[in-house]
Protein backbone atom coordinates (compact mmCIF):
# COMPACT_ATOMS: atom_id res chain seq x y z
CA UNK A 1 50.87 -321.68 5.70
CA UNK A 2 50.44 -325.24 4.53
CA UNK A 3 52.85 -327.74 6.38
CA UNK A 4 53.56 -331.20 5.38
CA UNK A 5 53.71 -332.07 9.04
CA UNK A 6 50.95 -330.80 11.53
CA UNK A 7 49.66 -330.77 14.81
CA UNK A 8 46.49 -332.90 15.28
CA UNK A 9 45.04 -331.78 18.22
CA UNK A 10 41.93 -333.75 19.31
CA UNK A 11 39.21 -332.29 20.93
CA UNK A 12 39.04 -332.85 25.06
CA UNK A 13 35.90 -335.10 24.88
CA UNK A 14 37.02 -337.02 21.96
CA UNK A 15 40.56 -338.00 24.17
CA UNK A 16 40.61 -341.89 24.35
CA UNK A 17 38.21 -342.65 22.11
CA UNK A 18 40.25 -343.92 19.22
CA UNK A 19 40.27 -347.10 16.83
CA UNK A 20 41.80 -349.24 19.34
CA UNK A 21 38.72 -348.81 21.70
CA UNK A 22 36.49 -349.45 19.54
CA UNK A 23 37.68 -352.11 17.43
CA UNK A 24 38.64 -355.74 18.40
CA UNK A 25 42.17 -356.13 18.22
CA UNK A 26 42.63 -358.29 14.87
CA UNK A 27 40.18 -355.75 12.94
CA UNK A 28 42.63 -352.81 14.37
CA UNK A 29 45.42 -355.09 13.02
CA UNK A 30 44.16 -355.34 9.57
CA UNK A 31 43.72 -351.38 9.95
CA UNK A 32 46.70 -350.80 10.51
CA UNK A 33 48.51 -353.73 8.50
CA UNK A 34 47.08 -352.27 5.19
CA UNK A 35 48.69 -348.59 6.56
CA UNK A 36 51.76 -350.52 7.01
CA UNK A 37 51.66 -352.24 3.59
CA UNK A 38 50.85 -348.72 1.77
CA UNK A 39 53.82 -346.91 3.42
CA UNK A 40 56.03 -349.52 2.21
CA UNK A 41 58.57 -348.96 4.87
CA UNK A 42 58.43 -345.13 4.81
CA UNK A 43 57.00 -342.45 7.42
CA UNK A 44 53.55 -341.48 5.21
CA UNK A 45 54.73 -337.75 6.08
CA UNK A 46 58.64 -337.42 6.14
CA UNK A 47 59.58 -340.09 3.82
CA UNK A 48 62.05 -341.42 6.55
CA UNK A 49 62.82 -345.40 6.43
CA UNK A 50 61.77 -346.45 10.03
CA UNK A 51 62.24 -350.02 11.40
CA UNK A 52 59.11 -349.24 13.29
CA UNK A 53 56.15 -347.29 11.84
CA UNK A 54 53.50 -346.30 14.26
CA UNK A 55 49.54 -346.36 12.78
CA UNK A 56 48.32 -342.37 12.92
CA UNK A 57 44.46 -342.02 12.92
CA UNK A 58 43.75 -338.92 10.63
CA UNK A 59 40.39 -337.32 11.74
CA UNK A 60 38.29 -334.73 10.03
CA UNK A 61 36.02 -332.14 12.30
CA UNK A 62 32.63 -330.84 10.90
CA UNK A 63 32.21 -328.19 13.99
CA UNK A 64 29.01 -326.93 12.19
CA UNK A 65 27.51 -330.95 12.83
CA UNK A 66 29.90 -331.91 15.63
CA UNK A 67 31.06 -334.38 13.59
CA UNK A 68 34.48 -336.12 13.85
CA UNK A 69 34.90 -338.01 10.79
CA UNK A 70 38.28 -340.51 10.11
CA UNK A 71 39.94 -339.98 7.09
CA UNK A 72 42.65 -342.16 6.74
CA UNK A 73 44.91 -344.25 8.75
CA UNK A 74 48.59 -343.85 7.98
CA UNK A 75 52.06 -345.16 8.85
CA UNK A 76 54.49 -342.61 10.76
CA UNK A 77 57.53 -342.72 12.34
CA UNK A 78 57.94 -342.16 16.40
CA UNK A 79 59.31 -338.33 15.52
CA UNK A 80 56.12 -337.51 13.14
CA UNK A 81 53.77 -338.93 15.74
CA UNK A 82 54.94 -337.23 18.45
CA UNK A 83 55.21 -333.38 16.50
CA UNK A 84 51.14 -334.87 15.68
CA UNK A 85 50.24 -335.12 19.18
CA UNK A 86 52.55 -332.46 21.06
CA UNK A 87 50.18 -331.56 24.10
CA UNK A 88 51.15 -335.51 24.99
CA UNK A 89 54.65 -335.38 23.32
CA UNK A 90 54.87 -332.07 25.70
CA UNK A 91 53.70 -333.77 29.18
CA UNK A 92 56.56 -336.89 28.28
CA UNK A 93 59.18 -333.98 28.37
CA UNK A 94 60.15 -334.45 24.68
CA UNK A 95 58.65 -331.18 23.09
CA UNK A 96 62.69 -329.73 21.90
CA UNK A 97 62.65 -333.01 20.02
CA UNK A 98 59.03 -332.52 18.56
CA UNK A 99 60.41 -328.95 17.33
CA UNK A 100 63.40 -330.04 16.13
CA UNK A 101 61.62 -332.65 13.51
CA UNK A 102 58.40 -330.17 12.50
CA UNK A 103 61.50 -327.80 11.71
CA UNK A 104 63.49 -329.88 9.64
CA UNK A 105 60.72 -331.65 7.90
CA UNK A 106 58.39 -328.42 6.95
CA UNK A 107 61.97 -326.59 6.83
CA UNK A 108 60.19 -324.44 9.04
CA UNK A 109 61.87 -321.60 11.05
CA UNK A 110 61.14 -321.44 15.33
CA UNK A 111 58.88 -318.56 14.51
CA UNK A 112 56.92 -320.97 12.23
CA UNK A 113 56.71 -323.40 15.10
CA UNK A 114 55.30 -321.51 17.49
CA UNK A 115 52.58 -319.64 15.12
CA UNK A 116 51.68 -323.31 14.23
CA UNK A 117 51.52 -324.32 17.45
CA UNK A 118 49.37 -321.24 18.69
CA UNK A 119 47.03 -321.81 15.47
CA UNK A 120 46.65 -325.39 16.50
CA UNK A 121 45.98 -324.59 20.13
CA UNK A 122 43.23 -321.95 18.88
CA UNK A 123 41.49 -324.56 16.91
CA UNK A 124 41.67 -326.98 19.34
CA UNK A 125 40.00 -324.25 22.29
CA UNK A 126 37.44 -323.42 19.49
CA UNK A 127 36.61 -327.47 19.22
CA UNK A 128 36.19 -327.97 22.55
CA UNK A 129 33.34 -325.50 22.56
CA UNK A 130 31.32 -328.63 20.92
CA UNK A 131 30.38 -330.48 24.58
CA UNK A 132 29.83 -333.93 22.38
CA UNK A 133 31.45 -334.98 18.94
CA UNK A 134 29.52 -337.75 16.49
CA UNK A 135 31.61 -340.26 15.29
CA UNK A 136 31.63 -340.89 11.06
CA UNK A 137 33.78 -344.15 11.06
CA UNK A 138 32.43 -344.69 7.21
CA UNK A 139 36.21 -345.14 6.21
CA UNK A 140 36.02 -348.56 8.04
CA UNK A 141 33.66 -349.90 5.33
CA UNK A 142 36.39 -350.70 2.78
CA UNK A 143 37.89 -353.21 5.73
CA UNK A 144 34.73 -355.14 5.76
């Protein structure tokens, strides 16, 4: 089933090695600034105002190529980001919250939750069969 709201689980060698790392920090804020401007206040996946949006790196993986590939770079709110990136929302104890929202938002029963989160897991095991990712940062041409 298609969910509005996902889990993003990056593969074990790619851990660490996002936008932040690689860019210098005023090109990560004009990144994230333009996210910012084209949420217009609003979580880019629940809709919900938030006083503080949080930039979300979207990534694409061509297992065939080992290729990670960014897609997009969108605004979310703290509750999106962390149902996006449970195995970490898990370790900081806050997984009942993480439910919670991926419920309400994909109005989603526990059932749904857990198959999600088992399909997720599976895809992210099957990933981390690739020993070394490429990185396609092509979306970072439009910032330059």
């Amino acid at each position: 089933m298609a969910y509005k709201l996902n889990f993003e689980l990056v593969p074990d060698s790619c851990w660490y090695s996002n936008l932040r790392s690689i860019l210098t920090p005023a090109q990560w804020d004009t990144v994230r600034k333009e996210a910012y401007a084209r949420a217009g206040g609003k979580c880019s996946i629940c809709g919900g105002q938030s006083p503080r949006l949080e930039a979300h790196e979207q990534w694409e993986y061509d297992e065939k190529n080992a290729i990670q590939r960014l897609k997009n770079v969108i605004a979310v709110c703290r509750s999106c980001h962390e149902v996006i990136h449970i195995g970490r929302t898990q370790l900081m104890g806050r997984e009942r919250e993480a439910e919670e929202h991926f419920k309400k938002v994909n109005g989603a029963s526990y059932a749904d939750y857990r198959k999600a989160l088992g399909d997720a897991n599976e895809e992210h095991r099957r990933r981390n069969l690739i020993p070394e990712w490429k990185l396609d940062l092509t979306y970072l041409k439009r910032f330059c």
